[in-house]
PDB file of N, CA and C in Angstrom:
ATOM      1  N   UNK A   1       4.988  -9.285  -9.765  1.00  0.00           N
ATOM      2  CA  UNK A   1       6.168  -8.615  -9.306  1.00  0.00           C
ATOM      3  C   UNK A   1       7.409  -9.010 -10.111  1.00  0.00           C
ATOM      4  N   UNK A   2       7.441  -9.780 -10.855  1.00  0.00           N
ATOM      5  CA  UNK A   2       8.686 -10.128 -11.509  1.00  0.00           C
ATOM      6  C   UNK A   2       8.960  -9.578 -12.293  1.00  0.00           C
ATOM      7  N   UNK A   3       8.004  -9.041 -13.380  1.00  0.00           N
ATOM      8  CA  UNK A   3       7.664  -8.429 -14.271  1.00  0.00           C
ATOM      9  C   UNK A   3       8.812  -6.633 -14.464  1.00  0.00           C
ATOM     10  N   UNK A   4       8.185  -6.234 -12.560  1.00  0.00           N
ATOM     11  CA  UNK A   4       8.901  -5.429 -12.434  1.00  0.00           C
ATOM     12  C   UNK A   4      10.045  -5.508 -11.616  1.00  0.00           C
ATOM     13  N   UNK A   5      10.455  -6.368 -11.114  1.00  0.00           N
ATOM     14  CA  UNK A   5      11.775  -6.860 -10.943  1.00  0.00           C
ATOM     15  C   UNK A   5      12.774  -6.967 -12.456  1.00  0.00           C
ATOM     16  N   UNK A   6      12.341  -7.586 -13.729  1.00  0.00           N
ATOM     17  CA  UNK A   6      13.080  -7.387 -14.470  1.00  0.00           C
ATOM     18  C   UNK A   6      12.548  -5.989 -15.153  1.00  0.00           C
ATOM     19  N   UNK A   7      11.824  -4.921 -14.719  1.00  0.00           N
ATOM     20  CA  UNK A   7      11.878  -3.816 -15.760  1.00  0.00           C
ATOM     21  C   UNK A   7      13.000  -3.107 -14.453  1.00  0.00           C
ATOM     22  N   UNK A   8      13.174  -2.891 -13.758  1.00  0.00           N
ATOM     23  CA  UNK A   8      13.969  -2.163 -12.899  1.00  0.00           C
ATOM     24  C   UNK A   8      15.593  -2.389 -12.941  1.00  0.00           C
ATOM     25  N   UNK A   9      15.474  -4.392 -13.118  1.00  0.00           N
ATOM     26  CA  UNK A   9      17.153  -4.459 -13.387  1.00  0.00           C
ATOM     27  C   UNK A   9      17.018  -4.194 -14.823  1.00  0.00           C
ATOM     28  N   UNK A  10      16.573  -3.846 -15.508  1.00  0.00           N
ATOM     29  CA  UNK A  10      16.812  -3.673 -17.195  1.00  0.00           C
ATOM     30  C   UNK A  10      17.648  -2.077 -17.169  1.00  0.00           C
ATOM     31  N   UNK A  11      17.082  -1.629 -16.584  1.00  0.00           N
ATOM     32  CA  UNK A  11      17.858  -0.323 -16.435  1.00  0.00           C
ATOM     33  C   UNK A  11      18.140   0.193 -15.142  1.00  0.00           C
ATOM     34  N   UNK A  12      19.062  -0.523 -14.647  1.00  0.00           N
ATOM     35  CA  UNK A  12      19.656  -0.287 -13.462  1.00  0.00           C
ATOM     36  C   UNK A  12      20.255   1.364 -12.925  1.00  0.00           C
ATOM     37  N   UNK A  13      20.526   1.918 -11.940  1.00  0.00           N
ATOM     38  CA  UNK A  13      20.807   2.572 -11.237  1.00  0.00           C
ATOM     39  C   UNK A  13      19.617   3.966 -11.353  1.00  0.00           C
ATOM     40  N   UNK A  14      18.351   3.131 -11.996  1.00  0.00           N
ATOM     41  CA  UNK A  14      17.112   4.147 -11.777  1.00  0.00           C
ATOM     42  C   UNK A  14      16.108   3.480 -10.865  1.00  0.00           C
ATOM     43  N   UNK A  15      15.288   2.943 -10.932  1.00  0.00           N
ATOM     44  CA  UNK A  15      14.104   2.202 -10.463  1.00  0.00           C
ATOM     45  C   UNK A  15      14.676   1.206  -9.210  1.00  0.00           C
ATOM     46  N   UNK A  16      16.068   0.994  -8.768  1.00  0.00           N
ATOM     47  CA  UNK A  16      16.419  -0.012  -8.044  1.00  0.00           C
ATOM     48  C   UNK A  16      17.773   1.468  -7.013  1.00  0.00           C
ATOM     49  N   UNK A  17      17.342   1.990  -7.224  1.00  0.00           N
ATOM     50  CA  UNK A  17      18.814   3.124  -6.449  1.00  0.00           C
ATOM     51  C   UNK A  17      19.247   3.459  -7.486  1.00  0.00           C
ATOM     52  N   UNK A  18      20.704   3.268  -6.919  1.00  0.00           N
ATOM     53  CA  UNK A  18      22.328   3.578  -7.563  1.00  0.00           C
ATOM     54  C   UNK A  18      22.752   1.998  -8.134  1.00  0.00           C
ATOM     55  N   UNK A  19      21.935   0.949  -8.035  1.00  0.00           N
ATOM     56  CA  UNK A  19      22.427   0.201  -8.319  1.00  0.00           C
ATOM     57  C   UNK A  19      23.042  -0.792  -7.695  1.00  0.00           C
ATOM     58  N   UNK A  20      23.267  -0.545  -6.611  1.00  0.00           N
ATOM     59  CA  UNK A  20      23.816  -1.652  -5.796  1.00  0.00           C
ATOM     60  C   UNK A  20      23.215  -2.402  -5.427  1.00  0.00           C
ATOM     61  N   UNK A  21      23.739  -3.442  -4.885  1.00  0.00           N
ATOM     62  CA  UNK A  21      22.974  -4.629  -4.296  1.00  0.00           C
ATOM     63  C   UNK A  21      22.213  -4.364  -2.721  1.00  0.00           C
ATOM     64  N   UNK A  22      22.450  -3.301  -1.798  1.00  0.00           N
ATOM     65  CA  UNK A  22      22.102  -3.330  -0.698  1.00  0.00           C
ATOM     66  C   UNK A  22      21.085  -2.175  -1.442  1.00  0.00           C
ATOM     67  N   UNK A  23      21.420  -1.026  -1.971  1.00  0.00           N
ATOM     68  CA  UNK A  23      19.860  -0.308  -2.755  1.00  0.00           C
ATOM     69  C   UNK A  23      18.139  -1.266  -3.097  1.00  0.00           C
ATOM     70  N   UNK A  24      19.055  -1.985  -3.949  1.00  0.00           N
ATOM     71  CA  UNK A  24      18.306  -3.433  -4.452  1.00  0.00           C
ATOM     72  C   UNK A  24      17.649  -4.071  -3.523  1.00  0.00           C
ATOM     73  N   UNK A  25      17.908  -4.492  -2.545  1.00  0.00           N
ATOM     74  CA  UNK A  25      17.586  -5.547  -1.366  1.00  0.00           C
ATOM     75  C   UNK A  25      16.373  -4.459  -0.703  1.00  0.00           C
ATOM     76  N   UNK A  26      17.028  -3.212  -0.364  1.00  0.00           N
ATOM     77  CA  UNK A  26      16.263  -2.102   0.241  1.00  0.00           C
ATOM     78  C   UNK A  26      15.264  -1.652  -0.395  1.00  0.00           C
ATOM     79  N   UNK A  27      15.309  -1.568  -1.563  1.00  0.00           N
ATOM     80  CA  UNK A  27      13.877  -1.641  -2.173  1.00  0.00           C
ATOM     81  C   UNK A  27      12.738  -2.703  -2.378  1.00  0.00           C
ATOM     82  N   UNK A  28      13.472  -4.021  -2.670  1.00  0.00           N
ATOM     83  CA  UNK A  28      12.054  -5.150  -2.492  1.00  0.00           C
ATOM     84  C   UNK A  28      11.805  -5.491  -1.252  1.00  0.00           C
ATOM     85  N   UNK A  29      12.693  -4.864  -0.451  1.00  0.00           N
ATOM     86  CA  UNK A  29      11.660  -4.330   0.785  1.00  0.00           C
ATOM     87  C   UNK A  29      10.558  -4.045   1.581  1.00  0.00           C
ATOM     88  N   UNK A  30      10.977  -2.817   0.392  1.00  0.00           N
ATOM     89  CA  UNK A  30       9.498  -2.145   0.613  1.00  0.00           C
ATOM     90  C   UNK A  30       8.847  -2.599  -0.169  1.00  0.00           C
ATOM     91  N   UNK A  31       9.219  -2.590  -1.517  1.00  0.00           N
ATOM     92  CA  UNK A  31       7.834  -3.761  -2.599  1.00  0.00           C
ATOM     93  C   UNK A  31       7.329  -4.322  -1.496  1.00  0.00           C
ATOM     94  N   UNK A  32       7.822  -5.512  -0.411  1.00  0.00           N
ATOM     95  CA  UNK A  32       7.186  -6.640  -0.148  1.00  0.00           C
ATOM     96  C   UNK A  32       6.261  -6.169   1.047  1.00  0.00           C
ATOM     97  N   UNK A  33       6.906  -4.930   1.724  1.00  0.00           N
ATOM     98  CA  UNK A  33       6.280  -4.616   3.078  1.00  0.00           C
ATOM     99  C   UNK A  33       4.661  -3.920   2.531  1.00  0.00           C
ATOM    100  N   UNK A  34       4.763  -3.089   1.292  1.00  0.00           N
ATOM    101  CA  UNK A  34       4.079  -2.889   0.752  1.00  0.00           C
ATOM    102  C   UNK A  34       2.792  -3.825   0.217  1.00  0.00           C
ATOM    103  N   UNK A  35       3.304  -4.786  -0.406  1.00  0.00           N
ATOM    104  CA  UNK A  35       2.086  -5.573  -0.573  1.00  0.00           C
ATOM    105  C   UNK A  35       1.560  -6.937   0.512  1.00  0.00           C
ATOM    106  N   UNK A  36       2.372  -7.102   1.884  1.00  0.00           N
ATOM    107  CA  UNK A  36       1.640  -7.256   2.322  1.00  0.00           C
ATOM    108  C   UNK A  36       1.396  -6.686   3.723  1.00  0.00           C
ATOM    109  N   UNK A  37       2.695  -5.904   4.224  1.00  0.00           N
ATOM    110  CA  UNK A  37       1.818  -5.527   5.703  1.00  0.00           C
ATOM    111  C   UNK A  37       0.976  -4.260   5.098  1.00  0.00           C
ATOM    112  N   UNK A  38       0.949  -3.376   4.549  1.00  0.00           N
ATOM    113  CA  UNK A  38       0.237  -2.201   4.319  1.00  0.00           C
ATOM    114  C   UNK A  38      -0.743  -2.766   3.538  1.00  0.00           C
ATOM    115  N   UNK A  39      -0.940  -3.129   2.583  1.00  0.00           N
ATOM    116  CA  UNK A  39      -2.040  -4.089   1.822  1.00  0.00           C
ATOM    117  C   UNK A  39      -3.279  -4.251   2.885  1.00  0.00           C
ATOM    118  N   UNK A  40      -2.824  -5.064   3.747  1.00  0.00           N
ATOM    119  CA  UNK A  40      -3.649  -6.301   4.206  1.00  0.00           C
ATOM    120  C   UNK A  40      -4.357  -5.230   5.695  1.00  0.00           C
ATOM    121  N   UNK A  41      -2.985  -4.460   6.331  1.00  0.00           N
ATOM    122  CA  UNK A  41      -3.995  -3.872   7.073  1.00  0.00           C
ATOM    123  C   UNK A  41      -4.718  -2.009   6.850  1.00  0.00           C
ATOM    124  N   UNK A  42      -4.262  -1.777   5.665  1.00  0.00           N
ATOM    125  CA  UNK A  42      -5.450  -0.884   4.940  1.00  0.00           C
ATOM    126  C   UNK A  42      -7.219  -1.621   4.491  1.00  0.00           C
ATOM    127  N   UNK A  43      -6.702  -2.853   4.318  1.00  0.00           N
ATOM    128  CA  UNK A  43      -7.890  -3.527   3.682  1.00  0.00           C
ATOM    129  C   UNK A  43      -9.118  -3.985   4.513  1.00  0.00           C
ATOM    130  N   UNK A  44      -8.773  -3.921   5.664  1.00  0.00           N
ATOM    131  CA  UNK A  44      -9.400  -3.850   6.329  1.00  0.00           C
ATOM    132  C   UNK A  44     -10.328  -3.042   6.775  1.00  0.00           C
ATOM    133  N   UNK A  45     -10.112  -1.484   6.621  1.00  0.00           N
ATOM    134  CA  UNK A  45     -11.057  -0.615   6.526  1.00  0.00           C
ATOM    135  C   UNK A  45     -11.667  -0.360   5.640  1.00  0.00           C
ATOM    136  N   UNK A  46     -10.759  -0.407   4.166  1.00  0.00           N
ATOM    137  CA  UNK A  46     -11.606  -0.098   2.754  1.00  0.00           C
ATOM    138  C   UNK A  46     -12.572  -1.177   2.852  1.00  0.00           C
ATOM    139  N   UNK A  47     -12.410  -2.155   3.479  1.00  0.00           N
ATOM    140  CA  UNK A  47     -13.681  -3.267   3.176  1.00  0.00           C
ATOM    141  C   UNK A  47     -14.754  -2.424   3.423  1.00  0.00           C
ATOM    142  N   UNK A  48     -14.951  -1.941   4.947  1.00  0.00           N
ATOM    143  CA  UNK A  48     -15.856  -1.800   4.912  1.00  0.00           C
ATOM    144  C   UNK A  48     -16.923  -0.430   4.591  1.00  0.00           C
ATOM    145  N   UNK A  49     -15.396   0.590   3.872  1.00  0.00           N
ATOM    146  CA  UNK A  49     -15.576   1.609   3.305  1.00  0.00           C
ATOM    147  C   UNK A  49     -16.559   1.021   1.648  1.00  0.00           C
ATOM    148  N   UNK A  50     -16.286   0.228   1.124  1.00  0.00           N
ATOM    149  CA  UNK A  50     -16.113  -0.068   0.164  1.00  0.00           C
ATOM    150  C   UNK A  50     -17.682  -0.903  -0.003  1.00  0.00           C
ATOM    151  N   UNK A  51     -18.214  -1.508   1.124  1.00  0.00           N
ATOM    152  CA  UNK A  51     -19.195  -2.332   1.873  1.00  0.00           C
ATOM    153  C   UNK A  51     -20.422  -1.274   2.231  1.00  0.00           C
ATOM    154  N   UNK A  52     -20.375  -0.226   2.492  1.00  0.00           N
ATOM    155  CA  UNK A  52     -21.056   0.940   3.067  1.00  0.00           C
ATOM    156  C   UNK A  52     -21.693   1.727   1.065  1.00  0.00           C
ATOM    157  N   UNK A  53     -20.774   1.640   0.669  1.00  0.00           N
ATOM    158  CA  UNK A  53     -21.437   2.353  -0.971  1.00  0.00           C
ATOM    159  C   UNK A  53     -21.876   1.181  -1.715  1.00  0.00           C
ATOM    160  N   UNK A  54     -21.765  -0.283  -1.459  1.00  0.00           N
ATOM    161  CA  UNK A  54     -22.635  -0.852  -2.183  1.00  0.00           C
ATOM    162  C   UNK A  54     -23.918  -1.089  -1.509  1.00  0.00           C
ATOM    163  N   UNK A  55     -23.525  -1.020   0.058  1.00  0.00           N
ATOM    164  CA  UNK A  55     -25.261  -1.478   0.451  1.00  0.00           C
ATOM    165  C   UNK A  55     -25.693  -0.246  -0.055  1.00  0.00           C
ATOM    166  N   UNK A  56     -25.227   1.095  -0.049  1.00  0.00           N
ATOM    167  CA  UNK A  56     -26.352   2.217  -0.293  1.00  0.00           C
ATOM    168  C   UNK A  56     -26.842   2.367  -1.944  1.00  0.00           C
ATOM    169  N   UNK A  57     -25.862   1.516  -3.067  1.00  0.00           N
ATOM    170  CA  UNK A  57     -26.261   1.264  -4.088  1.00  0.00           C
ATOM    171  C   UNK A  57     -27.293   0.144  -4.032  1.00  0.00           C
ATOM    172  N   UNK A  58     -26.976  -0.480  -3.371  1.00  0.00           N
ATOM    173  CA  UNK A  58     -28.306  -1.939  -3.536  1.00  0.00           C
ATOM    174  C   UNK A  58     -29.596  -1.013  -3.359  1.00  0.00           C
ATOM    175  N   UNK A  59     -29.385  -0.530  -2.015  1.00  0.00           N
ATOM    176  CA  UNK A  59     -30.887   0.484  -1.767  1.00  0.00           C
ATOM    177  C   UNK A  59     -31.405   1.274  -2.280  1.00  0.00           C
ATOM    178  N   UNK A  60     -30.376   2.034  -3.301  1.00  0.00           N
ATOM    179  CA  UNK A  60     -31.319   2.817  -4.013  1.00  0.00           C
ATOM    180  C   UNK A  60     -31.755   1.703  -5.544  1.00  0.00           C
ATOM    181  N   UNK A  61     -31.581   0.978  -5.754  1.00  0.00           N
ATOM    182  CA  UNK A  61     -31.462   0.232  -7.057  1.00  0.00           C
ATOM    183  C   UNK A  61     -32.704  -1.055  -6.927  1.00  0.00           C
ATOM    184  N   UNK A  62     -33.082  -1.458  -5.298  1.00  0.00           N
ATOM    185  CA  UNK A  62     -33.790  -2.124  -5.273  1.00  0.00           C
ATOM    186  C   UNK A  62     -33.267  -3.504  -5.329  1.00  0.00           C
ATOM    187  N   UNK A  63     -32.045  -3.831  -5.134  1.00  0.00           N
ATOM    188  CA  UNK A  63     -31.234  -5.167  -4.901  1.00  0.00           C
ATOM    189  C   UNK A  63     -31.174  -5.518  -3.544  1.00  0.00           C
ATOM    190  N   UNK A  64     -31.042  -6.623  -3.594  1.00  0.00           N
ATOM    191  CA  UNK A  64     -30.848  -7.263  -2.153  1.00  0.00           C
ATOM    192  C   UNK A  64     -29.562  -6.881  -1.577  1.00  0.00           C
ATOM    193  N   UNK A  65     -30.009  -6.118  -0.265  1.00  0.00           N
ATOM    194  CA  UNK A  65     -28.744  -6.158   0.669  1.00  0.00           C
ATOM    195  C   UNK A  65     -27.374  -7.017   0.496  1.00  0.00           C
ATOM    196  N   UNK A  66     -26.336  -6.735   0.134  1.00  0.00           N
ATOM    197  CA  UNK A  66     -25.412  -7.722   0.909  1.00  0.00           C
ATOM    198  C   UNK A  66     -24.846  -8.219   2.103  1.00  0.00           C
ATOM    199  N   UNK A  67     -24.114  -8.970   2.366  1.00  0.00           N
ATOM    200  CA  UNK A  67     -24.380  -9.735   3.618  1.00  0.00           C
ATOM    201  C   UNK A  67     -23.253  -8.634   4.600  1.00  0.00           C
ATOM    202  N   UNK A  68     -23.997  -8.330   6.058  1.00  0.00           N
ATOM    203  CA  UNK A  68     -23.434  -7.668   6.851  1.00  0.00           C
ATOM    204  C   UNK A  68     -21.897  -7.234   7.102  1.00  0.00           C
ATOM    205  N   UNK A  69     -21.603  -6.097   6.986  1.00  0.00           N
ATOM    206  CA  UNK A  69     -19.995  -5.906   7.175  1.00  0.00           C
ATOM    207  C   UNK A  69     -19.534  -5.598   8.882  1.00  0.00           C
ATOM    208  N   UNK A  70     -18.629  -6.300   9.462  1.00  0.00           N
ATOM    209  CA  UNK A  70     -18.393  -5.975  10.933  1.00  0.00           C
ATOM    210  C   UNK A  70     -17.378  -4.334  11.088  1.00  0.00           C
ATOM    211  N   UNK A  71     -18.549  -4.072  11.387  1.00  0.00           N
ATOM    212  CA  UNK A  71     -18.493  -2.122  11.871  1.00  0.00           C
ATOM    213  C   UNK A  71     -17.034  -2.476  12.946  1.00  0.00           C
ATOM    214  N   UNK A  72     -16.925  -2.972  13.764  1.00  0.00           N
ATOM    215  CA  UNK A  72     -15.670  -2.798  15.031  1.00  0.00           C
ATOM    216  C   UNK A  72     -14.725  -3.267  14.203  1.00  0.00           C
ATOM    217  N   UNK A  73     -14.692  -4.305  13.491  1.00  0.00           N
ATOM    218  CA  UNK A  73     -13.056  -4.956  12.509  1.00  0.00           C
ATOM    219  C   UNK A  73     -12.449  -3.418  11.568  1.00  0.00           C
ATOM    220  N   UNK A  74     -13.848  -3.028  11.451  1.00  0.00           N
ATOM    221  CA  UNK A  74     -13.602  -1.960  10.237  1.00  0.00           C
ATOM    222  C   UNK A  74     -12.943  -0.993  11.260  1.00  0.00           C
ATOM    223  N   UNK A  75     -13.393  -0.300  12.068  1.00  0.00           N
ATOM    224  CA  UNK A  75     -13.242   0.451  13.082  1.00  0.00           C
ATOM    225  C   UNK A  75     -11.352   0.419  13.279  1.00  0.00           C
ATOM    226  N   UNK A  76     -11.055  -1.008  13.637  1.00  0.00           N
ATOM    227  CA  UNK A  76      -9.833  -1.610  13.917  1.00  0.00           C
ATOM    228  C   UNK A  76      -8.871  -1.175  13.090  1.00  0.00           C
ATOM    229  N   UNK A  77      -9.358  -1.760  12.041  1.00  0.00           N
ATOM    230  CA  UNK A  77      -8.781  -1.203  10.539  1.00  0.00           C
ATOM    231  C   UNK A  77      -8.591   0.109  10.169  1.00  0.00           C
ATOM    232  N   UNK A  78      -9.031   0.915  10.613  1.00  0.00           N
ATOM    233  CA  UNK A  78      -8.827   2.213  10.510  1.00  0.00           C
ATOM    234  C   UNK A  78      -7.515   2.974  11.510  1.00  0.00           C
ATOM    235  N   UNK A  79      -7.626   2.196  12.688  1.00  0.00           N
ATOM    236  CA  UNK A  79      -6.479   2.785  13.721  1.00  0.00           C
ATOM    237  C   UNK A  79      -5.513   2.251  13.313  1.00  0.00           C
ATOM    238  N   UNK A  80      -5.404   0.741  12.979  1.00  0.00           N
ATOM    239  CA  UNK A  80      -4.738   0.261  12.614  1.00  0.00           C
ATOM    240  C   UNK A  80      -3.584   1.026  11.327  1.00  0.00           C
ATOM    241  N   UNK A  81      -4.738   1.244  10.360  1.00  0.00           N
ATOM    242  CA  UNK A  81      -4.119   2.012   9.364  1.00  0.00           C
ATOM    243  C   UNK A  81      -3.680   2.929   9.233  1.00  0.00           C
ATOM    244  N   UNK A  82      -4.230   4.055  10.306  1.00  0.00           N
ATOM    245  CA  UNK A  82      -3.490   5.606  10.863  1.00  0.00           C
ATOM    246  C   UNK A  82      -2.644   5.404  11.661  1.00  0.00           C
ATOM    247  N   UNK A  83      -2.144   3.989  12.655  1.00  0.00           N
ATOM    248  CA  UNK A  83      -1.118   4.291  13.176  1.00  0.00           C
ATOM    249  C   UNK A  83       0.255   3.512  12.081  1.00  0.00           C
ATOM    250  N   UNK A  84      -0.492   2.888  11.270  1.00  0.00           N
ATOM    251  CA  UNK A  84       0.604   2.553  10.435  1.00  0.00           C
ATOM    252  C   UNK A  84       1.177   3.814   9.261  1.00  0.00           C
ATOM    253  N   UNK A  85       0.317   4.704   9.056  1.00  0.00           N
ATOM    254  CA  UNK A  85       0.603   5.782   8.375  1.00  0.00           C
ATOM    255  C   UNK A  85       1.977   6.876   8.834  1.00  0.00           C
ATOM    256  N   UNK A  86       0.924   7.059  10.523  1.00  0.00           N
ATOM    257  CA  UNK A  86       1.803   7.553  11.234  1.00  0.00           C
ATOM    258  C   UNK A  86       3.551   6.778  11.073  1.00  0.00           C
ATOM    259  N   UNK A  87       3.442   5.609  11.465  1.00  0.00           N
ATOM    260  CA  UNK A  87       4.446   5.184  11.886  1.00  0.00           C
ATOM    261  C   UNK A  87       5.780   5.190  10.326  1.00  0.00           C
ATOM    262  N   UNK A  88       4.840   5.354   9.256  1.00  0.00           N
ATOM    263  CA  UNK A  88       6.030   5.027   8.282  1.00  0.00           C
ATOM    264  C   UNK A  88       6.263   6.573   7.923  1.00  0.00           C
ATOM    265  N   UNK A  89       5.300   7.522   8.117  1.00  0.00           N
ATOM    266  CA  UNK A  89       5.733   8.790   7.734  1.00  0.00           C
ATOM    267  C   UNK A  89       6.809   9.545   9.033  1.00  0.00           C
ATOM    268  N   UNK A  90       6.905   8.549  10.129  1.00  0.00           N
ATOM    269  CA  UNK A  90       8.158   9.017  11.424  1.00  0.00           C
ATOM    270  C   UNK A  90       9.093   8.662  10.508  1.00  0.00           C
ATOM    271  N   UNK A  91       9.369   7.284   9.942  1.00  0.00           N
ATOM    272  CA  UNK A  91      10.606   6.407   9.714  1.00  0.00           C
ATOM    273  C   UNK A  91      11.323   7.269   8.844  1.00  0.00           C
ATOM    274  N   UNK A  92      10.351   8.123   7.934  1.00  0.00           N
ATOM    275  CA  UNK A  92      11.036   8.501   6.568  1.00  0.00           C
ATOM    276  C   UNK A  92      10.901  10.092   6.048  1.00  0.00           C
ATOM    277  N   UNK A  93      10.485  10.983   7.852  1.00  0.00           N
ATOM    278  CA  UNK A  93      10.278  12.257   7.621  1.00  0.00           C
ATOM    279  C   UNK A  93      11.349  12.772   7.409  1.00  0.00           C
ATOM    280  N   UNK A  94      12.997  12.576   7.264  1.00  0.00           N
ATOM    281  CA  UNK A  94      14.153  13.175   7.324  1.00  0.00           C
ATOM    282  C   UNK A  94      14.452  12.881   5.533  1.00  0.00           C
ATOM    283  N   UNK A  95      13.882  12.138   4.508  1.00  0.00           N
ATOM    284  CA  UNK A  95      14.290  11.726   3.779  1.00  0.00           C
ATOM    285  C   UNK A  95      12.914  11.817   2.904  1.00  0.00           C
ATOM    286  N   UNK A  96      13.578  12.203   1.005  1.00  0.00           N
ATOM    287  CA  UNK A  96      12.802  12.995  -0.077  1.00  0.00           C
ATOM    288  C   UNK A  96      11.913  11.714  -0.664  1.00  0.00           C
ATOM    289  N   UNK A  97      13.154  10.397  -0.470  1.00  0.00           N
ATOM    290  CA  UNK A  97      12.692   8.881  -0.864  1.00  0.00           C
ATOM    291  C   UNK A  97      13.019   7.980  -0.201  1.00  0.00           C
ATOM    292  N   UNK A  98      11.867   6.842  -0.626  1.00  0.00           N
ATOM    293  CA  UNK A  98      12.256   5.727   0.435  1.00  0.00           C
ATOM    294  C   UNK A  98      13.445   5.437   0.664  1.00  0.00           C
ATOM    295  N   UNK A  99      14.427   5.181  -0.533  1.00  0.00           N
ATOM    296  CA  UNK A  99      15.761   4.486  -0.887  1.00  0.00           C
ATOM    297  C   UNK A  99      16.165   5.458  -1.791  1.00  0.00           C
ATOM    298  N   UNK A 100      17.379   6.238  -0.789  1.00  0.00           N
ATOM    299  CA  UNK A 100      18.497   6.466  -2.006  1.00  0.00           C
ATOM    300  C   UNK A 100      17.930   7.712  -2.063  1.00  0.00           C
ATOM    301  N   UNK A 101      18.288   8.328  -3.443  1.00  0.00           N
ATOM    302  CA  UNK A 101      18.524   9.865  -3.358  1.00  0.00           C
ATOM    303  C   UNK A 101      17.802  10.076  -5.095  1.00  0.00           C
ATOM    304  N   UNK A 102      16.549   9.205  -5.037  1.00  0.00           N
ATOM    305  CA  UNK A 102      15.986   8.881  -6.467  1.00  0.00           C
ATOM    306  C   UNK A 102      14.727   8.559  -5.989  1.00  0.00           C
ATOM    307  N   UNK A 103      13.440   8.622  -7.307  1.00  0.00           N
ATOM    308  CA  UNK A 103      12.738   7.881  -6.928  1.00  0.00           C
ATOM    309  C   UNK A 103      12.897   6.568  -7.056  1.00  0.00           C
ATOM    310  N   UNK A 104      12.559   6.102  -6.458  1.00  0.00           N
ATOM    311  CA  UNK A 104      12.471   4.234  -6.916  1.00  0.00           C
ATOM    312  C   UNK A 104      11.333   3.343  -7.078  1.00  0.00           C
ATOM    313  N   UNK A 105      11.728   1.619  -6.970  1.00  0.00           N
ATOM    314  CA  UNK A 105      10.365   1.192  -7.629  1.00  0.00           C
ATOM    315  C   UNK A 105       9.694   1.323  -5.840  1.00  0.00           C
ATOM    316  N   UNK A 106      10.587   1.064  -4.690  1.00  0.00           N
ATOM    317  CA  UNK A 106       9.935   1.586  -3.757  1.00  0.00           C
ATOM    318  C   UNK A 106       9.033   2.491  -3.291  1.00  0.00           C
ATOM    319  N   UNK A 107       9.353   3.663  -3.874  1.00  0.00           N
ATOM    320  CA  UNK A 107       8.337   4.679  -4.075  1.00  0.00           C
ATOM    321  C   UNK A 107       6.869   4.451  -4.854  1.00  0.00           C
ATOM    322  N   UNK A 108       7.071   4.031  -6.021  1.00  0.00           N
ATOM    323  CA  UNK A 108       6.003   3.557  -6.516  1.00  0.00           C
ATOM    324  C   UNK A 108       5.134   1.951  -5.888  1.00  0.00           C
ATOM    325  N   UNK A 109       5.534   1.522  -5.375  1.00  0.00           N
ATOM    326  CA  UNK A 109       4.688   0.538  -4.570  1.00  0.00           C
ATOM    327  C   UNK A 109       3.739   0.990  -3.485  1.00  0.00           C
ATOM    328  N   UNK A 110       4.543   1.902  -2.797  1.00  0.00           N
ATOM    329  CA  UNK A 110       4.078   2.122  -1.392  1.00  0.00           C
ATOM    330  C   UNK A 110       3.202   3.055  -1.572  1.00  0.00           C
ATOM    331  N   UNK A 111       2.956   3.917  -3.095  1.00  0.00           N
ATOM    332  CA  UNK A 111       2.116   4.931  -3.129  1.00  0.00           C
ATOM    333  C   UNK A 111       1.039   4.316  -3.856  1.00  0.00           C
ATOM    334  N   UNK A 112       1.782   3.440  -4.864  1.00  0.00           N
ATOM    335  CA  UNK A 112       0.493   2.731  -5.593  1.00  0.00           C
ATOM    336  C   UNK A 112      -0.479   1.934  -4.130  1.00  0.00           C
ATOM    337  N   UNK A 113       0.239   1.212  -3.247  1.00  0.00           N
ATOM    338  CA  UNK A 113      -0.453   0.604  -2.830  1.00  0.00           C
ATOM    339  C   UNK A 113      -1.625   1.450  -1.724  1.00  0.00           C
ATOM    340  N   UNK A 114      -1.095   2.227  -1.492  1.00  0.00           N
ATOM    341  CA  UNK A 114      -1.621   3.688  -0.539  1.00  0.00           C
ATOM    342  C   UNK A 114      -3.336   4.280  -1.089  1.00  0.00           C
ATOM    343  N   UNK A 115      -3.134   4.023  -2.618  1.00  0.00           N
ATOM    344  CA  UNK A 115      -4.333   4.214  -3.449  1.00  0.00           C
ATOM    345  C   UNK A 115      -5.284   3.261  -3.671  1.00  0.00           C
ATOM    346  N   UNK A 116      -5.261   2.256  -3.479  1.00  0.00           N
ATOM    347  CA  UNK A 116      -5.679   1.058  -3.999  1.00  0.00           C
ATOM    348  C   UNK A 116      -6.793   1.400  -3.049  1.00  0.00           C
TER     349      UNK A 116
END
């Protein structure tokens, strides 16, 4: 993250807002909310999204099973993750971007991380 902390102040009043300091603040924000509350509870389902295509690769390939994935955590993880979807697409249905009247590096976190 620093990396892009200094590509954003390198050219200020794009990737960080307008430039200001409360733009600024409002965006590593979301960087941070991004990598870890949305991170951590998306990951929870891709586990076991992710857990489900390798056991069916082991099986067709003739590899040993890997070790059991918990179906209800995953389950969890999924509501979890649709009501967190829900809840950030309420916060920010009146508005084009996270921050400001641009895209920002906010924008790109929360979508990069959305993909992952």
């Amino acid at each position: 993250m620093p990396a892009i902390d200094y590509l954003a102040k390198f050219e200020p009043g794009h990737l960080l807002g307008d430039g200001s300091l409360e733009q600024g603040v409002e965006d590593m924000s979301w960087v941070n909310w991004a990598n870890q509350e949305m991170l951590m509870i998306m990951s929870k389902w891709c586990e076991f999204l992710f857990w489900t295509s390798l056991s069916r690769f082991c099986r067709s390939s003739g590899l040993a099973r890997p070790a059991p994935c918990d179906k209800a955590a995953a389950e969890a993880g999924k509501a979890a993750t649709l009501a967190l979807l829900d809840e950030s697409e309420a916060a920010i249905k009146d508005s084009k971007f996270l921050v400001g009247e641009s895209f920002t590096i906010a924008d790109i976190f929360v979508i990069s991380r959305g993909l992952e």
